[in-house]
C-alpha atoms as a PDB file:
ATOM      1  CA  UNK A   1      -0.639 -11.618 -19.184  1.00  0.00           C
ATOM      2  CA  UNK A   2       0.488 -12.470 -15.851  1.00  0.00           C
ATOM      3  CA  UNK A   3      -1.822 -13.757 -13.454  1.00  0.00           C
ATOM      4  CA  UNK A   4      -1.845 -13.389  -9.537  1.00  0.00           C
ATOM      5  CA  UNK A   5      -2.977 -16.597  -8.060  1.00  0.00           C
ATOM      6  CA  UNK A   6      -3.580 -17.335  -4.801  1.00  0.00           C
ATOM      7  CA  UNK A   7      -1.476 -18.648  -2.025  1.00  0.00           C
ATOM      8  CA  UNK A   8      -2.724 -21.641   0.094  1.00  0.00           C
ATOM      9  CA  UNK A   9      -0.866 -23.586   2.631  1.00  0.00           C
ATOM     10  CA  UNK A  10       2.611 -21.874   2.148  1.00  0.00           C
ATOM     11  CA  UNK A  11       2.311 -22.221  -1.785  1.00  0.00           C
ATOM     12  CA  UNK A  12       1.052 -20.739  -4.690  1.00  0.00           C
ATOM     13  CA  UNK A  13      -2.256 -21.881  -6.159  1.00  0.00           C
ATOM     14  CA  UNK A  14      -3.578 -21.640  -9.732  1.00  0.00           C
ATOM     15  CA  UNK A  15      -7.571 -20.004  -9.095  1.00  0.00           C
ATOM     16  CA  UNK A  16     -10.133 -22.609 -11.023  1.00  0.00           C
ATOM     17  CA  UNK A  17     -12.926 -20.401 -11.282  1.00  0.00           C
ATOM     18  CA  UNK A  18     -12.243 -19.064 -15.126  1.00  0.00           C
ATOM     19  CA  UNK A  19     -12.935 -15.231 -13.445  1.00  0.00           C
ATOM     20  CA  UNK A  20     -10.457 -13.060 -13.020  1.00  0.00           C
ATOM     21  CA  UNK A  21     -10.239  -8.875 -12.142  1.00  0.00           C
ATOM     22  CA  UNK A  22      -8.247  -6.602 -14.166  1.00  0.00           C
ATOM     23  CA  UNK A  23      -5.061  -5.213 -12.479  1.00  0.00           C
ATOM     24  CA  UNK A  24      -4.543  -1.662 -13.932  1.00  0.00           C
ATOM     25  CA  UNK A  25      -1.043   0.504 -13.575  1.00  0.00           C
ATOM     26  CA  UNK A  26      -2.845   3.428 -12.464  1.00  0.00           C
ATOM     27  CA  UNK A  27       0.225   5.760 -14.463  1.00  0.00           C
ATOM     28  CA  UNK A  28      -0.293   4.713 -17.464  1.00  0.00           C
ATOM     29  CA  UNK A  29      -3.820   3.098 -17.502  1.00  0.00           C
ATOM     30  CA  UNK A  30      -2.914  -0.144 -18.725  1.00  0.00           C
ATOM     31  CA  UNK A  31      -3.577  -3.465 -17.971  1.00  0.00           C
ATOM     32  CA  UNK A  32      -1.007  -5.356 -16.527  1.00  0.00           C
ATOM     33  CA  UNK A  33      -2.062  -8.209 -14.896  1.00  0.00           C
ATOM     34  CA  UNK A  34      -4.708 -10.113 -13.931  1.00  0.00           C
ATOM     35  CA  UNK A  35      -5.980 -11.434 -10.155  1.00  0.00           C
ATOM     36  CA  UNK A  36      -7.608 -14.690 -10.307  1.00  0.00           C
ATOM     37  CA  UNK A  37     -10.994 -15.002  -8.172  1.00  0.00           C
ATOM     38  CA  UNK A  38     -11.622 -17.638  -5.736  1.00  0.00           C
ATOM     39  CA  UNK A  39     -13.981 -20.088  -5.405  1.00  0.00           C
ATOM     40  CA  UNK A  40     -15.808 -21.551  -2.679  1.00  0.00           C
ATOM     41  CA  UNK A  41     -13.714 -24.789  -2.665  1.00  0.00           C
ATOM     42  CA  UNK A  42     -10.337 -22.131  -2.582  1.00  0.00           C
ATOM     43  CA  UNK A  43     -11.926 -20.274   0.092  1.00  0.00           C
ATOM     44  CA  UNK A  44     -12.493 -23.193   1.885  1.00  0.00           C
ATOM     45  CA  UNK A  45      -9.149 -25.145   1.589  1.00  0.00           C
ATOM     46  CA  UNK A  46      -7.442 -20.950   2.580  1.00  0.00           C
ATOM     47  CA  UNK A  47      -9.188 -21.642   6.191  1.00  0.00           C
ATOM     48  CA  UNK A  48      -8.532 -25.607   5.953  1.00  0.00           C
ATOM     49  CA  UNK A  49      -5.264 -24.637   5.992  1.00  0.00           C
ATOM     50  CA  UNK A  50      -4.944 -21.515   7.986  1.00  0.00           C
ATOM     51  CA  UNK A  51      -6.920 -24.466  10.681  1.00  0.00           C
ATOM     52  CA  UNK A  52      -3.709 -27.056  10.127  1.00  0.00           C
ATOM     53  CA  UNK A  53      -1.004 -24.199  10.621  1.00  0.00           C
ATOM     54  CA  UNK A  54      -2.936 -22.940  13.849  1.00  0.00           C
ATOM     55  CA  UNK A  55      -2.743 -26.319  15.526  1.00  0.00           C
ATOM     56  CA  UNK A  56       1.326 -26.096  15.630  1.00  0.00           C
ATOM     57  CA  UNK A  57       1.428 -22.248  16.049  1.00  0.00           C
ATOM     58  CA  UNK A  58      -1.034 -21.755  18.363  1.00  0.00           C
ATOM     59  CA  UNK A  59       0.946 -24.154  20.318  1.00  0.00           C
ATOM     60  CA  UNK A  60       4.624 -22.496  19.541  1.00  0.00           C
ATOM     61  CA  UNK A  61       6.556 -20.560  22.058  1.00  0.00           C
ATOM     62  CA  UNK A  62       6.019 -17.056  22.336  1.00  0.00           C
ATOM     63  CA  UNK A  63       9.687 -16.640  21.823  1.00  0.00           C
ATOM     64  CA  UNK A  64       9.497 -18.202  18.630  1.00  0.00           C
ATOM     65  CA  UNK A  65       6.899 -16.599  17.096  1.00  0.00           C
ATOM     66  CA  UNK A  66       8.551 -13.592  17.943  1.00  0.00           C
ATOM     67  CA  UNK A  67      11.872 -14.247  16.196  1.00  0.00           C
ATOM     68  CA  UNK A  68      10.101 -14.803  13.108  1.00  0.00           C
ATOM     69  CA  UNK A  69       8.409 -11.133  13.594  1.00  0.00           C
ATOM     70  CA  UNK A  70      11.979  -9.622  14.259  1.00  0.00           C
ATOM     71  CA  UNK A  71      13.100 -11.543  11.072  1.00  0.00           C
ATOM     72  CA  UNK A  72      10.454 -10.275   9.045  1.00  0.00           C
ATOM     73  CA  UNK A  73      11.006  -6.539  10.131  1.00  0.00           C
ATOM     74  CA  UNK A  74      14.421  -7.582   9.183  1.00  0.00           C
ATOM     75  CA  UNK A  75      13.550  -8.514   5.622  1.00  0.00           C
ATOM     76  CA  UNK A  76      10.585  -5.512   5.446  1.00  0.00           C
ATOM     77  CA  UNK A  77      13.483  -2.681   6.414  1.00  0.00           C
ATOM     78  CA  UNK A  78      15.752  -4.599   3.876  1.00  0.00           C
ATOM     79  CA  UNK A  79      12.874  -4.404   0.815  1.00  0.00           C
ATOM     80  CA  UNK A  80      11.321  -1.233   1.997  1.00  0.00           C
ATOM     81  CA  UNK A  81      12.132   0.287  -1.240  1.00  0.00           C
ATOM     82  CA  UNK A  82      10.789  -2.754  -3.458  1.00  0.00           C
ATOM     83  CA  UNK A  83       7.740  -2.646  -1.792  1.00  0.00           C
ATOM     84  CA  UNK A  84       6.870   0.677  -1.905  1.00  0.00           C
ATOM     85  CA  UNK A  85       7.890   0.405  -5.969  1.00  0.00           C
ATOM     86  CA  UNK A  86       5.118  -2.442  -5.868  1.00  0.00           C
ATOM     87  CA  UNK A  87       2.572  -0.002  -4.003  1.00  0.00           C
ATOM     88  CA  UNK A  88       3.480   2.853  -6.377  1.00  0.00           C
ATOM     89  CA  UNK A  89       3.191   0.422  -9.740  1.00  0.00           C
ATOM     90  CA  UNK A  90      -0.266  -1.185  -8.136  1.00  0.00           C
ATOM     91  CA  UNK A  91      -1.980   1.781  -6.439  1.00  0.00           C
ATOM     92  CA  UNK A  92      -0.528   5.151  -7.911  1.00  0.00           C
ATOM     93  CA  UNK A  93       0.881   6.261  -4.865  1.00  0.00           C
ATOM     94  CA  UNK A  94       3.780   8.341  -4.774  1.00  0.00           C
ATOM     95  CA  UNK A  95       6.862   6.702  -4.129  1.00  0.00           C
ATOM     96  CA  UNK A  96       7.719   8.982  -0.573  1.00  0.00           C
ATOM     97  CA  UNK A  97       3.700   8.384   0.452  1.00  0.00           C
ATOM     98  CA  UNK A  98       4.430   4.577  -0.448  1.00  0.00           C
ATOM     99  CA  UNK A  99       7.315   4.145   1.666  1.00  0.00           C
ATOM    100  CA  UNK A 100       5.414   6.382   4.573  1.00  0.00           C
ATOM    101  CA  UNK A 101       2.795   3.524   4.486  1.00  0.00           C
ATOM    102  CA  UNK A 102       5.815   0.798   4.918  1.00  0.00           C
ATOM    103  CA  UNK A 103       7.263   2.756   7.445  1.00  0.00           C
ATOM    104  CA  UNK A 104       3.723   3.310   9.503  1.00  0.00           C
ATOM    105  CA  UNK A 105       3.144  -0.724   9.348  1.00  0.00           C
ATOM    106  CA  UNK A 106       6.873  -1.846  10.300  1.00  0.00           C
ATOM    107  CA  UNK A 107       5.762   0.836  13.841  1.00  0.00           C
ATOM    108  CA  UNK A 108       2.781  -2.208  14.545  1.00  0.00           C
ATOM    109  CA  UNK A 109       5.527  -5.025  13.375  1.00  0.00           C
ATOM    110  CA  UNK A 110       7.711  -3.627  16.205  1.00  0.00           C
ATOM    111  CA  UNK A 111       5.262  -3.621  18.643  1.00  0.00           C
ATOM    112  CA  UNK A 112       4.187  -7.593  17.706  1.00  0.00           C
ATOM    113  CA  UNK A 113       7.635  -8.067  18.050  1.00  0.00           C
ATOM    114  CA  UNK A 114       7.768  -6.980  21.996  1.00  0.00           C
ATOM    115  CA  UNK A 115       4.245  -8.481  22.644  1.00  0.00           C
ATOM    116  CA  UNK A 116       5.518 -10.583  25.285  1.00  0.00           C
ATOM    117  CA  UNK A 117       5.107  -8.212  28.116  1.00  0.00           C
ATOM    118  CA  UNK A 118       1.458  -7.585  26.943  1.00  0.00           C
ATOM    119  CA  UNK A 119       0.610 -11.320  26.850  1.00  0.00           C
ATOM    120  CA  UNK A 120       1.552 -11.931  30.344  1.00  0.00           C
ATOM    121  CA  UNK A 121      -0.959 -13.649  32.401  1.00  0.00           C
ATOM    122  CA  UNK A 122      -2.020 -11.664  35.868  1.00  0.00           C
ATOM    123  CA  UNK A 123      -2.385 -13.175  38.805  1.00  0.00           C
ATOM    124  CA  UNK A 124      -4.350 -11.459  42.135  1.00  0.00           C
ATOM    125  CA  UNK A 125      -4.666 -12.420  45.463  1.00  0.00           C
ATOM    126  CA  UNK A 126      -6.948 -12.239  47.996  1.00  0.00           C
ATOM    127  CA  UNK A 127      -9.224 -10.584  45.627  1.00  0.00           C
ATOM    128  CA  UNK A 128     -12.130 -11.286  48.708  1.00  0.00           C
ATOM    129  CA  UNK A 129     -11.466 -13.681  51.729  1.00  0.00           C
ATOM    130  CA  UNK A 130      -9.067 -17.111  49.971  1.00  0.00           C
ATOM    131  CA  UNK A 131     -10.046 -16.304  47.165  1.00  0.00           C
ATOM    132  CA  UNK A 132      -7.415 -15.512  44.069  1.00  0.00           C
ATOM    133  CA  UNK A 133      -8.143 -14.515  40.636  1.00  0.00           C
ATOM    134  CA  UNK A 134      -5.716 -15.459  37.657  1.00  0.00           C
ATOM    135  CA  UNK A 135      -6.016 -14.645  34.170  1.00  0.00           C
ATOM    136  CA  UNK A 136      -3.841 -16.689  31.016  1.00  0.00           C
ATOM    137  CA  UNK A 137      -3.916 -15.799  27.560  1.00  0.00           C
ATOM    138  CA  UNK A 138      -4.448 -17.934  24.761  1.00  0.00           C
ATOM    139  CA  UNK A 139      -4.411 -18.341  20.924  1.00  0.00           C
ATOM    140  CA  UNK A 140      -8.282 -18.218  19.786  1.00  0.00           C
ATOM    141  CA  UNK A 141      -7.664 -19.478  16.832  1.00  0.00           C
ATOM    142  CA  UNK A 142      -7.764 -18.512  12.836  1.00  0.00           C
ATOM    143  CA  UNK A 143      -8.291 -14.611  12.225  1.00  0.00           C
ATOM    144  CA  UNK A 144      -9.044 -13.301   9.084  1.00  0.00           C
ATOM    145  CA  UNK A 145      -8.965  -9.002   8.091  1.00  0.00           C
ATOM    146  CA  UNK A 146     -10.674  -7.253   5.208  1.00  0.00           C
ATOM    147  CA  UNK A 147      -8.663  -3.860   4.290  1.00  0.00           C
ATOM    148  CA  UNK A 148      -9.114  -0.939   1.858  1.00  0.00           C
ATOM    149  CA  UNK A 149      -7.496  -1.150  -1.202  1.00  0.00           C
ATOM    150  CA  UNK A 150      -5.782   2.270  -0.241  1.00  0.00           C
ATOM    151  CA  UNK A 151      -3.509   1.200   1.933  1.00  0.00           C
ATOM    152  CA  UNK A 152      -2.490  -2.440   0.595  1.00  0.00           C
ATOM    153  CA  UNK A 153       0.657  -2.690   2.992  1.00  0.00           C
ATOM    154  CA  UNK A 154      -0.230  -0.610   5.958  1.00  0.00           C
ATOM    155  CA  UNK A 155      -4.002  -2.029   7.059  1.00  0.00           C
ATOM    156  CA  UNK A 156      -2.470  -5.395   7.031  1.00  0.00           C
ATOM    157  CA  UNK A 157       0.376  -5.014   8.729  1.00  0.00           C
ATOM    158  CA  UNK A 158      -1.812  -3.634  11.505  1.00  0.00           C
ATOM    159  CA  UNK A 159      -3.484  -6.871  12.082  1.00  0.00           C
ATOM    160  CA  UNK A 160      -1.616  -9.691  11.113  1.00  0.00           C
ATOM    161  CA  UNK A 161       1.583  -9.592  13.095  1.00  0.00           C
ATOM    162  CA  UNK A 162      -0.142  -8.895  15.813  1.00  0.00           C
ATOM    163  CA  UNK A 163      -2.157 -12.087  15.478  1.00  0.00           C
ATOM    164  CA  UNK A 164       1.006 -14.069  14.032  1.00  0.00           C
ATOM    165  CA  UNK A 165       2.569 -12.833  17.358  1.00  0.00           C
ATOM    166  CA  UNK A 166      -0.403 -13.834  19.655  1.00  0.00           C
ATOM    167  CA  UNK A 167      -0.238 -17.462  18.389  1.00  0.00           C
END
């Protein structure tokens, strides 16, 4: 039976803690795969990592990070169909409701992808007598979301590109 594993520092990792959850086609009621569960240790290496990769994206230009976005809304528009077939296989969903729930998270890719008007700093003067105000934005740092297992494509997409774009 095939296993989903998890996916640490841009590869995929085999889970170590012998537990794993059932991953049911919800058509035909059987089994099909399996997802492995994490341990602490896994847990802790995802946010070691996530902690590396902020260091040098945090510190990327804004015009980069939003290339990559555009590329991936690329590749999303190009595999719409795939994925919803994934959503449909994995959730139930209908195939038209699947590719709705694509469709609804490329509309938050697009808007990470012109987030550079939103991130601009603001700068006021004479705010009261020599004095000036100025406000910068800047990468926090790692971000993590929990969604519903409804909406496996949508929920996420309307957090992390926005964070991918913010740095």
């Amino acid at each position: 039976m095939k296993t989903i594993s998890h996916f640490i520092g841009g590869k995929p990792v085999e889970g170590t803690s012998d537990r794993f959850g059932p991953v049911w086609n919800p058509a035909t009621g059987v089994q099909e795969k399996q997802v492995a569960f994490a341990t602490a240790d896994e847990v802790d290496a995802a946010v070691a990592a996530a902690k590396d990769a902020f260091t040098t994206w945090g510190a990327s230009s804004l015009a980069r990070r939003t290339a990559i976005l555009f590329k991936y809304r690329e590749l999303l528009d190009a595999h719409r169909d795939e994925i919803a077939e994934l959503i449909t296989a994995e959730h139930g969903k209908v195939h038209s409701d699947a590719l709705g729930e694509v469709a609804r998270g490329m509309e938050i890719v697009e808007l990470a992808c012109g987030i550079s008007v939103q991130l601009k700093g603001e700068l006021s003067t004479q705010v009261s007598t020599r004095v000036d105000v100025a406000s910068i934005r800047q990468p926090l740092g790692v971000v993590a979301g929990i969604t519903p297992f409804n909406f496996p494509a949508m929920v996420p997409m309307w957090m992390f590109p926005l964070a991918i774009a913010c740095g």
